[in-house]
C-alpha atoms as a PDB file:
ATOM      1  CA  UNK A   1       0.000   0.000   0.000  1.00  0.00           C
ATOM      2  CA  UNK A   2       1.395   3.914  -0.533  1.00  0.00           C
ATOM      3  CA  UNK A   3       2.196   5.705   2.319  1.00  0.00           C
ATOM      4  CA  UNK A   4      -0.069   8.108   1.408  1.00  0.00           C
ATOM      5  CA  UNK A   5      -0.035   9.572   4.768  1.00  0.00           C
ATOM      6  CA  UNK A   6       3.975  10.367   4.711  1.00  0.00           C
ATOM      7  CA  UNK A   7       3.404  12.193   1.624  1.00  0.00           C
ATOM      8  CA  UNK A   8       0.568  14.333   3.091  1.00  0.00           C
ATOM      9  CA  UNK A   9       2.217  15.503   6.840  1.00  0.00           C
ATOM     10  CA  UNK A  10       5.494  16.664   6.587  1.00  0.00           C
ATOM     11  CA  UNK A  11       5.749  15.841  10.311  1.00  0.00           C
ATOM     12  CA  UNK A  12       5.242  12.034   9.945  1.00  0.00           C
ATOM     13  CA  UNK A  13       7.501  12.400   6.935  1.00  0.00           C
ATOM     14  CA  UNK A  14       9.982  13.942   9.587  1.00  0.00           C
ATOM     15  CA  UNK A  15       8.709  11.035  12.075  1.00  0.00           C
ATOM     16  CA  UNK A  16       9.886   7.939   9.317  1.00  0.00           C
ATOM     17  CA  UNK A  17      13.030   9.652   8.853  1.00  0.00           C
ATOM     18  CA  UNK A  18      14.160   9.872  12.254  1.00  0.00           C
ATOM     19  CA  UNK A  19      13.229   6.336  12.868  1.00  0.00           C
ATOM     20  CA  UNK A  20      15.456   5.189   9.985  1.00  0.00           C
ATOM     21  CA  UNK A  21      18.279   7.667  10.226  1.00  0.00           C
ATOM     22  CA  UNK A  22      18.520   7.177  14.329  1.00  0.00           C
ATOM     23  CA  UNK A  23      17.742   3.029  14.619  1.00  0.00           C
ATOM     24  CA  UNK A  24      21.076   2.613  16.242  1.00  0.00           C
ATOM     25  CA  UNK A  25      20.803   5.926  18.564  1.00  0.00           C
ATOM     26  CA  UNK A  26      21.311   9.569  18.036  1.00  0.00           C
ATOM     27  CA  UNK A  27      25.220  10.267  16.789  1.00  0.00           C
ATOM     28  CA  UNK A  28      26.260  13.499  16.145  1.00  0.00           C
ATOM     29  CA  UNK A  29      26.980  13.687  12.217  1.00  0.00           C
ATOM     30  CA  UNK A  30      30.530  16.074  12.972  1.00  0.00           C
ATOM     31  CA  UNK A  31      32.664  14.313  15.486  1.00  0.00           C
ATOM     32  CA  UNK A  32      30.371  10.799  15.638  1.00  0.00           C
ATOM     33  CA  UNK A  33      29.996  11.288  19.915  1.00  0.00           C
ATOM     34  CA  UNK A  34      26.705   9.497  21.261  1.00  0.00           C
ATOM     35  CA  UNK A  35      26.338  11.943  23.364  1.00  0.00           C
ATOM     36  CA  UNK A  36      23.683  13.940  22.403  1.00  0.00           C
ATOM     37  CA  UNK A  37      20.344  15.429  23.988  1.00  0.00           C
ATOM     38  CA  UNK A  38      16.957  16.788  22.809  1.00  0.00           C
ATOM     39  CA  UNK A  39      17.427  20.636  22.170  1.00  0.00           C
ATOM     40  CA  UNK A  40      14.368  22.173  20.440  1.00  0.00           C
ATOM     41  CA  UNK A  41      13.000  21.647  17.294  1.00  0.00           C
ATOM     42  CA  UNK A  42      13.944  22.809  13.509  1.00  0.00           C
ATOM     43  CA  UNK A  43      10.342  22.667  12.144  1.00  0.00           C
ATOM     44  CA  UNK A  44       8.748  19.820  12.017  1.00  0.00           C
ATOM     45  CA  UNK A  45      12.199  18.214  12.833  1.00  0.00           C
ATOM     46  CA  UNK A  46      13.715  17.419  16.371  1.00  0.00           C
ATOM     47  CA  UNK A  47      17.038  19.242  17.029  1.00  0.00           C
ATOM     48  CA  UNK A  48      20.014  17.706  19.120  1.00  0.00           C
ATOM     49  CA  UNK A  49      23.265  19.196  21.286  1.00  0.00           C
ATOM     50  CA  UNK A  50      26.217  17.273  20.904  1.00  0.00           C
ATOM     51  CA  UNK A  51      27.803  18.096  23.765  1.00  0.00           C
ATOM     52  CA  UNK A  52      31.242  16.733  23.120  1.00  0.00           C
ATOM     53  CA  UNK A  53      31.567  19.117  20.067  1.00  0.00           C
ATOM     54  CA  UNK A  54      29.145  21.415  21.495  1.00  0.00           C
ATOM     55  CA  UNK A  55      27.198  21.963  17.641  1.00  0.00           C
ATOM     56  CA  UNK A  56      23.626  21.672  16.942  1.00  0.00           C
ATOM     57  CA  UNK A  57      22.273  19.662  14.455  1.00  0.00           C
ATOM     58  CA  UNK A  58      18.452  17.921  13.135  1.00  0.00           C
ATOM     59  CA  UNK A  59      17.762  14.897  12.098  1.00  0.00           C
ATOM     60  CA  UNK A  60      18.287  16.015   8.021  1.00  0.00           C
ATOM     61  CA  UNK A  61      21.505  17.347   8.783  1.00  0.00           C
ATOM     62  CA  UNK A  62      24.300  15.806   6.621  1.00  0.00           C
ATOM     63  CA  UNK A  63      21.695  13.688   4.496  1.00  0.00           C
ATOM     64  CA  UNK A  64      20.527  14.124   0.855  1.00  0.00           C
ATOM     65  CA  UNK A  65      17.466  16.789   2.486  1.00  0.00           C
ATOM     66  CA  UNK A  66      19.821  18.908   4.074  1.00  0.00           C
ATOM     67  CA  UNK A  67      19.331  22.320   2.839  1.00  0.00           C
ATOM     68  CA  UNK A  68      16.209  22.141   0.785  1.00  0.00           C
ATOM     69  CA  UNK A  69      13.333  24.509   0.129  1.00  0.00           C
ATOM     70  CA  UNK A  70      11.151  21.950  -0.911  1.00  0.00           C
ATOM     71  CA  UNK A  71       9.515  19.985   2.051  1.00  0.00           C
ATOM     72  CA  UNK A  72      10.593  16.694   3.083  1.00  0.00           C
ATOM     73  CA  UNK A  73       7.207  15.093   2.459  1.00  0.00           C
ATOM     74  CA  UNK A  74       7.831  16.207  -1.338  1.00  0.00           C
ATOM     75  CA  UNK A  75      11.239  14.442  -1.736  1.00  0.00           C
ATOM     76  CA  UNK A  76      10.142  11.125  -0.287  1.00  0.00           C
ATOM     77  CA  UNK A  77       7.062  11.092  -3.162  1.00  0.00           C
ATOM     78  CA  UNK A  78       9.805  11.457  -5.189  1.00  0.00           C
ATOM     79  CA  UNK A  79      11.850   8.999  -4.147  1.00  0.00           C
ATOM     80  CA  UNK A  80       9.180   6.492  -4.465  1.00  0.00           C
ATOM     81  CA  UNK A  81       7.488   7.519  -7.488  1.00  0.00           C
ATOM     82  CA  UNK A  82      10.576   7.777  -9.347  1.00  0.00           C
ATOM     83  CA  UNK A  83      11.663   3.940  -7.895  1.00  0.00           C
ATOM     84  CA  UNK A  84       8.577   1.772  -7.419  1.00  0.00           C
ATOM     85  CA  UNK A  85       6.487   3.378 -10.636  1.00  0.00           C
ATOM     86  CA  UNK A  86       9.655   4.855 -12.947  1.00  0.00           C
ATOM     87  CA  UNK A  87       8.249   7.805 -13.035  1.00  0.00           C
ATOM     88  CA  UNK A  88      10.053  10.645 -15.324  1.00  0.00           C
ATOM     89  CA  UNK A  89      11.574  13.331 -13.907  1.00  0.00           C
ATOM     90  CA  UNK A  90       9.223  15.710 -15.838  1.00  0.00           C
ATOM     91  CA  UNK A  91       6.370  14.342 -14.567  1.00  0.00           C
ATOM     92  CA  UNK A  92       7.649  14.329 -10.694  1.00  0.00           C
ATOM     93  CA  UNK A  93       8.237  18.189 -11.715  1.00  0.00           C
ATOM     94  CA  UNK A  94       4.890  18.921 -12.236  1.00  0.00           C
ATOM     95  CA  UNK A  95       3.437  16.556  -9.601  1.00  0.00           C
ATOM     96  CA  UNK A  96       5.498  18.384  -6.581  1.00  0.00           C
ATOM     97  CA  UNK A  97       5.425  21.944  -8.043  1.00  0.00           C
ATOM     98  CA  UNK A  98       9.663  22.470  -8.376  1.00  0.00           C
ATOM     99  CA  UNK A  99      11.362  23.677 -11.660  1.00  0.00           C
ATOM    100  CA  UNK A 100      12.737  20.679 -13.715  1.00  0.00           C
ATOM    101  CA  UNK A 101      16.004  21.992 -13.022  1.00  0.00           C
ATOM    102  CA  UNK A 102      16.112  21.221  -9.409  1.00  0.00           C
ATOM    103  CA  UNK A 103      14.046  17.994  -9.723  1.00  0.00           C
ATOM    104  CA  UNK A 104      17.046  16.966 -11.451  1.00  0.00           C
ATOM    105  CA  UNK A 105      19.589  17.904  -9.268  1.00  0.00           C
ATOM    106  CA  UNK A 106      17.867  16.436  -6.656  1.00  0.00           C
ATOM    107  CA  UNK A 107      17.267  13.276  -7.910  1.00  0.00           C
ATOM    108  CA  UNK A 108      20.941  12.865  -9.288  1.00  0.00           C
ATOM    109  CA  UNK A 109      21.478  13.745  -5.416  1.00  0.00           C
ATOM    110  CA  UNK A 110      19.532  10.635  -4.808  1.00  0.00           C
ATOM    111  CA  UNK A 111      21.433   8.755  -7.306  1.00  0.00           C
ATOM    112  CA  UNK A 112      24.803   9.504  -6.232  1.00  0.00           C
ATOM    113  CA  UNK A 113      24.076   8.865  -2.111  1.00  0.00           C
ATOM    114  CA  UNK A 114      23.473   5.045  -3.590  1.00  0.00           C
ATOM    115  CA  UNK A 115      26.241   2.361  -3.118  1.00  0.00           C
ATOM    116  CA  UNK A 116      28.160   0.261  -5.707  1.00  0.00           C
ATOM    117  CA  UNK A 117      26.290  -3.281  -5.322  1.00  0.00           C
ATOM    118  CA  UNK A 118      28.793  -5.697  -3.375  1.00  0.00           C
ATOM    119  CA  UNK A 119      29.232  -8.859  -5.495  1.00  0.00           C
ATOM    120  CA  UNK A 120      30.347 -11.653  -3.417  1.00  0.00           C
ATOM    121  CA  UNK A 121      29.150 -14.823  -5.727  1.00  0.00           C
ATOM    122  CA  UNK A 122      28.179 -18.066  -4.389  1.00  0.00           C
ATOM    123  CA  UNK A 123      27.104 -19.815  -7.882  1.00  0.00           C
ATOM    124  CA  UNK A 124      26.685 -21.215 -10.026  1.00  0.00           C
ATOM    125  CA  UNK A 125      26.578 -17.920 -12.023  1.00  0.00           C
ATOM    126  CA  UNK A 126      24.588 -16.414 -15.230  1.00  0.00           C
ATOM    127  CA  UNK A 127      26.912 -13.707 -17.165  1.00  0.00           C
ATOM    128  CA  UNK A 128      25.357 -11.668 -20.167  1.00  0.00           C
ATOM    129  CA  UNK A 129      26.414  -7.931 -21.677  1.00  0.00           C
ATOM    130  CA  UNK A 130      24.027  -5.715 -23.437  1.00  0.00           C
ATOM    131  CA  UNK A 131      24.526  -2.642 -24.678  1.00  0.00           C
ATOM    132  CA  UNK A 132      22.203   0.968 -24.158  1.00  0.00           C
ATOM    133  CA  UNK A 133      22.188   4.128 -26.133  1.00  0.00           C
ATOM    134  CA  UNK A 134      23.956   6.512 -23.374  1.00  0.00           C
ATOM    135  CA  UNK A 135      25.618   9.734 -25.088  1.00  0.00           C
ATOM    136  CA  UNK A 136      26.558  12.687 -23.825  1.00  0.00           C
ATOM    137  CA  UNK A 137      22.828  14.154 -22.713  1.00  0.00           C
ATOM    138  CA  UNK A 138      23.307  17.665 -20.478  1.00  0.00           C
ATOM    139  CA  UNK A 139      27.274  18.426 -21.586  1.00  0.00           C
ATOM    140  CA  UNK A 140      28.353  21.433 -23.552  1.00  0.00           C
ATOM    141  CA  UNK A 141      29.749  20.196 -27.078  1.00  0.00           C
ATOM    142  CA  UNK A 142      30.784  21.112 -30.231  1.00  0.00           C
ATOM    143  CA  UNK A 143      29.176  18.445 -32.315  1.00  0.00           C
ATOM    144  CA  UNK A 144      25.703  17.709 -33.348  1.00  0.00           C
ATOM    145  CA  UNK A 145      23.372  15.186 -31.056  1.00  0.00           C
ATOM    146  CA  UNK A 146      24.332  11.957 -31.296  1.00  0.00           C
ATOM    147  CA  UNK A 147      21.776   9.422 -32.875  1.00  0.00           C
ATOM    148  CA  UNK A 148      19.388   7.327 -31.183  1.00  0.00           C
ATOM    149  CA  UNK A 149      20.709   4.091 -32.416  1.00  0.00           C
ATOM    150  CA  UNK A 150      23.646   2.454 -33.012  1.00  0.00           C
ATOM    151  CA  UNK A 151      25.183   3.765 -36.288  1.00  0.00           C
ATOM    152  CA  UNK A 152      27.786   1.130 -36.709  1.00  0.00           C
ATOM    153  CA  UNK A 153      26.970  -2.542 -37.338  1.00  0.00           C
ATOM    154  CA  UNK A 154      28.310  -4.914 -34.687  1.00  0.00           C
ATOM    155  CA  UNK A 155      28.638  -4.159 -30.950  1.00  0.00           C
ATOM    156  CA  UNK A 156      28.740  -0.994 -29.253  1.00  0.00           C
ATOM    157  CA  UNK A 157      30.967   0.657 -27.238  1.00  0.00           C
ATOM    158  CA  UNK A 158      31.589   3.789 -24.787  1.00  0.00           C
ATOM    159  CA  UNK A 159      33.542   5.926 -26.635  1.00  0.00           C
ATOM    160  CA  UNK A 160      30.181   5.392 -29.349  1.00  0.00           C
ATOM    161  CA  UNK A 161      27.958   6.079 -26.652  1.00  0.00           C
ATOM    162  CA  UNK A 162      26.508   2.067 -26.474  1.00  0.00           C
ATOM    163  CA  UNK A 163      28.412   1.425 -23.313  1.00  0.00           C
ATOM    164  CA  UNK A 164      28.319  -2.195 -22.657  1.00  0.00           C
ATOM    165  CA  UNK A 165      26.476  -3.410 -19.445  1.00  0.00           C
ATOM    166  CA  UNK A 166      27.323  -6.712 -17.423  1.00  0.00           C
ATOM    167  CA  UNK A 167      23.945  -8.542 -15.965  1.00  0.00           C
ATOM    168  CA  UNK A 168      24.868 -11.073 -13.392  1.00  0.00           C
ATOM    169  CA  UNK A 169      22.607 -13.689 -12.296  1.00  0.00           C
ATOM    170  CA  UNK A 170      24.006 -15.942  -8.849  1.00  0.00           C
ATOM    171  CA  UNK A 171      21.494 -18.679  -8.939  1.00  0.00           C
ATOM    172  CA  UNK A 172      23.114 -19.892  -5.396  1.00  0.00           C
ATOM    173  CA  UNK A 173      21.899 -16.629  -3.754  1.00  0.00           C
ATOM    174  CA  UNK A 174      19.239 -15.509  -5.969  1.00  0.00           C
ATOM    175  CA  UNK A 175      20.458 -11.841  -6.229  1.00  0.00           C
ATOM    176  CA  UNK A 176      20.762  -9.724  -9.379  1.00  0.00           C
ATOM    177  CA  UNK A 177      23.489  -7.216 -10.501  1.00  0.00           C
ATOM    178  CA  UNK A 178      23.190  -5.098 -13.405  1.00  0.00           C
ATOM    179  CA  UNK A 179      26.956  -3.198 -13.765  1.00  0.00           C
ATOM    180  CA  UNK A 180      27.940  -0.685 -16.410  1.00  0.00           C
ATOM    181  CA  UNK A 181      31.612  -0.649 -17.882  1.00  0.00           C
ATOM    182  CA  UNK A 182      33.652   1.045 -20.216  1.00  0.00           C
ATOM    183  CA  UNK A 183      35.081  -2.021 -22.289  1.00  0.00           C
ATOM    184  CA  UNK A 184      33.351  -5.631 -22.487  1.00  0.00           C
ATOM    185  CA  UNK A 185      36.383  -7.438 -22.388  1.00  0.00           C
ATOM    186  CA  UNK A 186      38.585  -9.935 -19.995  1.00  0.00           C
ATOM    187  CA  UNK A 187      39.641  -7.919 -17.407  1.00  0.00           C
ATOM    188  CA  UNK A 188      36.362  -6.505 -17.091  1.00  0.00           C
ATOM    189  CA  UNK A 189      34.631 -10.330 -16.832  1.00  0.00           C
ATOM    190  CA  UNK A 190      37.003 -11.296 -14.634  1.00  0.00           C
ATOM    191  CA  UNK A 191      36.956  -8.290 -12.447  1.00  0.00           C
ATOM    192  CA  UNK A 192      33.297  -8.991 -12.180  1.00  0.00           C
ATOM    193  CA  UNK A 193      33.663 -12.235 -11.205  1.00  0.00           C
ATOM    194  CA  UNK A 194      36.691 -11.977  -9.157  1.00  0.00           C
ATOM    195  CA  UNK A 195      35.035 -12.254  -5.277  1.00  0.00           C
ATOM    196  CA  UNK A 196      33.291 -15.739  -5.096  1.00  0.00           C
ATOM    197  CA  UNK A 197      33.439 -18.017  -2.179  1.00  0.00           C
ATOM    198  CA  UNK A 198      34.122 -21.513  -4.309  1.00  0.00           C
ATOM    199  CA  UNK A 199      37.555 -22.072  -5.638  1.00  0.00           C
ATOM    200  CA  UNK A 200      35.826 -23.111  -8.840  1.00  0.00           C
ATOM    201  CA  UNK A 201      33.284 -20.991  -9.747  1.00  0.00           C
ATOM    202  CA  UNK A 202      30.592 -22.108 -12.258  1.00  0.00           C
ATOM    203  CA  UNK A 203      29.747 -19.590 -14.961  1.00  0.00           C
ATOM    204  CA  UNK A 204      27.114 -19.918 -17.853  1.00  0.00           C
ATOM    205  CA  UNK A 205      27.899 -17.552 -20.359  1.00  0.00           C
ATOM    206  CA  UNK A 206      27.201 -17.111 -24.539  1.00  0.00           C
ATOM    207  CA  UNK A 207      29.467 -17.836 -26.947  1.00  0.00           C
ATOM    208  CA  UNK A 208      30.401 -14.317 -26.713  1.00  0.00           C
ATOM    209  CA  UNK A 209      35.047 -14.226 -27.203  1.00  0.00           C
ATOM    210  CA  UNK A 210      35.525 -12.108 -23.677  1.00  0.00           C
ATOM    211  CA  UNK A 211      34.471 -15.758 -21.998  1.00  0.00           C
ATOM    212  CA  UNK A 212      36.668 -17.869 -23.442  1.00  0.00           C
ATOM    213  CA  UNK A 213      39.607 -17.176 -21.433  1.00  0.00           C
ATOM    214  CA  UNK A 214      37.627 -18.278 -18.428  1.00  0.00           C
ATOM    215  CA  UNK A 215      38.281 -21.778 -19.899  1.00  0.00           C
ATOM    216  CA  UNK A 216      41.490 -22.144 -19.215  1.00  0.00           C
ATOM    217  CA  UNK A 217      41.214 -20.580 -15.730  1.00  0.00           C
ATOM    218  CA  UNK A 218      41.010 -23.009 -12.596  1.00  0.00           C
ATOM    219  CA  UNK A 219      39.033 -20.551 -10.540  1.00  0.00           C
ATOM    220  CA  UNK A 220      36.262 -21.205 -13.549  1.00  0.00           C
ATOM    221  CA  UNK A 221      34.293 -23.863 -14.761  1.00  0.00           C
ATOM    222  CA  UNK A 222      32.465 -22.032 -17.930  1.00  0.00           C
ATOM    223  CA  UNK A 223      29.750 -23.502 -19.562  1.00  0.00           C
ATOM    224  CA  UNK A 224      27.928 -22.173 -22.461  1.00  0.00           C
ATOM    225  CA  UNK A 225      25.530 -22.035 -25.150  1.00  0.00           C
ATOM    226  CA  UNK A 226      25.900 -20.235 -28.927  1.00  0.00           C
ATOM    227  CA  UNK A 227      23.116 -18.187 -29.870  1.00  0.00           C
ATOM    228  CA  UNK A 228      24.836 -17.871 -33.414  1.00  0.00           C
ATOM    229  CA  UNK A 229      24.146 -21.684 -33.786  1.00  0.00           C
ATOM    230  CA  UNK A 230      21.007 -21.112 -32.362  1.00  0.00           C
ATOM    231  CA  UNK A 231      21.657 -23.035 -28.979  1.00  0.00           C
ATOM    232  CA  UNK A 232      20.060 -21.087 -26.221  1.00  0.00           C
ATOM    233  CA  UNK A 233      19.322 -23.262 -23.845  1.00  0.00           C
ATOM    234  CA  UNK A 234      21.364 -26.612 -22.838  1.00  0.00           C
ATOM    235  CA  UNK A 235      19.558 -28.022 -19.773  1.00  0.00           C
ATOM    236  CA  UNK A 236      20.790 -25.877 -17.092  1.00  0.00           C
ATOM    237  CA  UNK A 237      23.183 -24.090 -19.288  1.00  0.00           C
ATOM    238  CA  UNK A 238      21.643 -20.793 -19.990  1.00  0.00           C
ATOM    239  CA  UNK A 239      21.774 -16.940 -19.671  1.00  0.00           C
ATOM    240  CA  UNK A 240      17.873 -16.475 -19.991  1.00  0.00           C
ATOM    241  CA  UNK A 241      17.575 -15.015 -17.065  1.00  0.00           C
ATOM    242  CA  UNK A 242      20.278 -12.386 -17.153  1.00  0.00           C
ATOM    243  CA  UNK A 243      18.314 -11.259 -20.556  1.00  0.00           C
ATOM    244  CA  UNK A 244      15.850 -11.142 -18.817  1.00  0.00           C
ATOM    245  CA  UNK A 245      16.913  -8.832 -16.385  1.00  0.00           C
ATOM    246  CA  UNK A 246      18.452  -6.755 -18.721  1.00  0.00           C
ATOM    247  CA  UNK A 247      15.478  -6.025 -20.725  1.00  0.00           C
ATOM    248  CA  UNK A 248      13.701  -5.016 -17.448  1.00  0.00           C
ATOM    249  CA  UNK A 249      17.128  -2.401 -17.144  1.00  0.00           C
ATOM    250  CA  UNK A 250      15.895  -0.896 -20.238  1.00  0.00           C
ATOM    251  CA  UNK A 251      12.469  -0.594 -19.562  1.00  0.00           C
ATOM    252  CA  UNK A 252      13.792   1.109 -16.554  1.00  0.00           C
ATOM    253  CA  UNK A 253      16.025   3.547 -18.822  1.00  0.00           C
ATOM    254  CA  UNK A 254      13.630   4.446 -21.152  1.00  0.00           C
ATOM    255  CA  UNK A 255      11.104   6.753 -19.711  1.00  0.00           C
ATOM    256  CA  UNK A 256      14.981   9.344 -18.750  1.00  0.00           C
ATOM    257  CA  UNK A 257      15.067   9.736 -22.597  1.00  0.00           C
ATOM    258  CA  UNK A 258      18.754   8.924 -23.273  1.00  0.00           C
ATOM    259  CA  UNK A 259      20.625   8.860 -20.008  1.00  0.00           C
ATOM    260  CA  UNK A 260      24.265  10.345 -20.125  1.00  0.00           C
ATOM    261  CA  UNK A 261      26.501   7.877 -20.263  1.00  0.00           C
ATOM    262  CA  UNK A 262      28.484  10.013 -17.380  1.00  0.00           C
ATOM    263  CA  UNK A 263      25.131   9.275 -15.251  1.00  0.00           C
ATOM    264  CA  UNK A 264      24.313   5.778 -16.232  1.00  0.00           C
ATOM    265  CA  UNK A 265      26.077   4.064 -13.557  1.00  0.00           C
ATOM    266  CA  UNK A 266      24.005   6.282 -10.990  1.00  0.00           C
ATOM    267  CA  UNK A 267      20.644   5.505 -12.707  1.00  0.00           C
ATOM    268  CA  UNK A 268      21.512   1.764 -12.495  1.00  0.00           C
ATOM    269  CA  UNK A 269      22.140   1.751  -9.242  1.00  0.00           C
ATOM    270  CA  UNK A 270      19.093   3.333  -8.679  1.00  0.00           C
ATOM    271  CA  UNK A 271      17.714   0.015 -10.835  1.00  0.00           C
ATOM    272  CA  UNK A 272      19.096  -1.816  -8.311  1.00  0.00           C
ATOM    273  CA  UNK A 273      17.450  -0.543  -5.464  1.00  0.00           C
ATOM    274  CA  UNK A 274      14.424  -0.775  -7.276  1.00  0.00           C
ATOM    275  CA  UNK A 275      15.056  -4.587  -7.761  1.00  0.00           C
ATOM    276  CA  UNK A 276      15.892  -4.736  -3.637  1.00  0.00           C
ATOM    277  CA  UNK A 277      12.425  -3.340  -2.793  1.00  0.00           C
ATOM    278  CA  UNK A 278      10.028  -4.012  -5.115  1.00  0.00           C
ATOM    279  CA  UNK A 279       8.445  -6.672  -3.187  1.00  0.00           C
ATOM    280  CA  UNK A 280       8.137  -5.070   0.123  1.00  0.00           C
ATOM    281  CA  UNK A 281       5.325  -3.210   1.228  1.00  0.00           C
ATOM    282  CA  UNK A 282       5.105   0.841   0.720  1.00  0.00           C
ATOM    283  CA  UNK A 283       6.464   1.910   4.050  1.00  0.00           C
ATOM    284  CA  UNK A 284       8.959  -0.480   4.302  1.00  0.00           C
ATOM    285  CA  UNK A 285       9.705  -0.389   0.796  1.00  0.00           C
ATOM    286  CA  UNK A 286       9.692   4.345   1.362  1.00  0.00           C
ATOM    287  CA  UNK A 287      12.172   3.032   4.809  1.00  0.00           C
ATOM    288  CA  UNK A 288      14.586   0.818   2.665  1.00  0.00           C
ATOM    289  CA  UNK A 289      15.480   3.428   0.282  1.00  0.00           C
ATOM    290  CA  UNK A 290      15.937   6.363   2.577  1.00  0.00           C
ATOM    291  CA  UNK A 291      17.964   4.016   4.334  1.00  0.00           C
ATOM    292  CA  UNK A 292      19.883   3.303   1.149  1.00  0.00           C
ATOM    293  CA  UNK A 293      21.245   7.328   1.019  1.00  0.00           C
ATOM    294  CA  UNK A 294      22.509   7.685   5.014  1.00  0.00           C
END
């Protein structure tokens, strides 16, 4: 269900984010010290005394809301809208009333608060690159706009704005990773790959040539299938589901219009979290991804 009611009261927006910011105890966001007390309020938000530094702060100082105009209440319909429903940015403009230019800079805010996804692979393991139209959206330049699609035959690459991104499937752990990179090549498969917890790691792949070197590789056992042949599918020997997955990443790309290859890896991370919450319930689901930016 949507928290409707967070979105409505800025002070039980104020309430979820104190629960989630202090569920370990108040710290003071300077020098760290636990030892704080109650000292007033900022608004609708409850203000603390460190007294080993002796500085005030509230319970938005040094996050992502710090600083804003726009109330609190606002920014977490954002948040969700924009995660559980994709919504544009243009359309989260008009919905909250803000310019486009600081729905964006808030958002990328967002974005950029988000961790890198820790891969620590238990296998056996799905492997798959695609590749997204990402140019150079929002830079000054002195060339014309790039196309939409990929001008060259064959794959794409970053430097022709169709960066290559890695979808990762563990089947041991059930967990998803969707990973841009620069180059889809062998150091970038096996720096994917490199933190796994058997000393021979099971990998399904294509018959794409960055996999074959995992052959010869002890810390490997590849196994794959050639679409070229038409082989897609060889009993358990398959990358269906990282296709899968990566056609969902796109769906999740397209409604941004071209993201900027410079912001992709922010907007996939964002994908990400997405992915982590989109079966809990609205509050826990509005909880999880503030809890994602502290």
């Amino acid at each position: 269900m949507i928290p409707l009611d967070v979105f409505g009261s800025e002070s039980l927006a104020a309430d979820l984010l104190e629960q989630v910011r202090w569920r370990d105890g108040v710290e003071c966001p300077r020098c760290r010290s636990d030892r704080t007390v109650k000292n007033g309020s900022y608004g609708a938000f409850q203000r603390y005394l460190c007294k080993n530094c002796d500085r005030t702060f509230n319970d938005k100082t040094g996050t992502i809301f710090a600083h804003s105009k726009v109330a609190l209440r606002k920014w977490l319909f954002s948040i969700y809208a924009f995660l559980r429903f994709n919504t544009s940015l243009r359309q989260l403009q008009r919905e909250i009333g803000v310019t486009y230019k600081t729905m964006h800079r808030r958002v990328e805010r967002f974005t950029r608060a988000l961790d890198a996804p820790q891969l620590d692979l238990v296998g056996p393991v799905e492997i798959d690159e695609v590749y997204v139209s990402a140019g150079l959206k929002g830079r000054e330049r002195d060339q014309e706009s790039r196309s939409r699609g990929l001008s060259t035959r064959g794959r794409g690459s970053y430097e022709g704005d169709k960066p290559p991104v890695f979808t990762i499937v563990d089947r041991g752990t059930g967990q998803r990773y969707v990973v841009p990179a620069k180059s889809a090549d062998e150091s970038t498969v096996r720096l994917l790959l490199a933190d796994h917890e058997e000393e021979s790691l099971t990998v399904y792949t294509d018959g794409f040539r960055a996999y074959d070197p995992l052959e010869d590789d002890d810390e490997f056992h590849r196994e794959y299938v050639v679409h070229g042949d038409g082989e897609y599918a060889d009993g358990d020997v398959h990358v269906n589901t990282c296709e899968s997955h990566a056609s969902l990443a796109r769906r999740w790309l397209s409604p941004h219009r071209g993201v900027s290859k410079d912001k992709l890896t922010q907007y996939l991370r964002a994908f990400q979290l997405r992915s982590e919450l989109f079966r809990k319930p609205g509050r826990e689901a509005l909880k999880h991804a503030v809890k994602a930016t502290l």
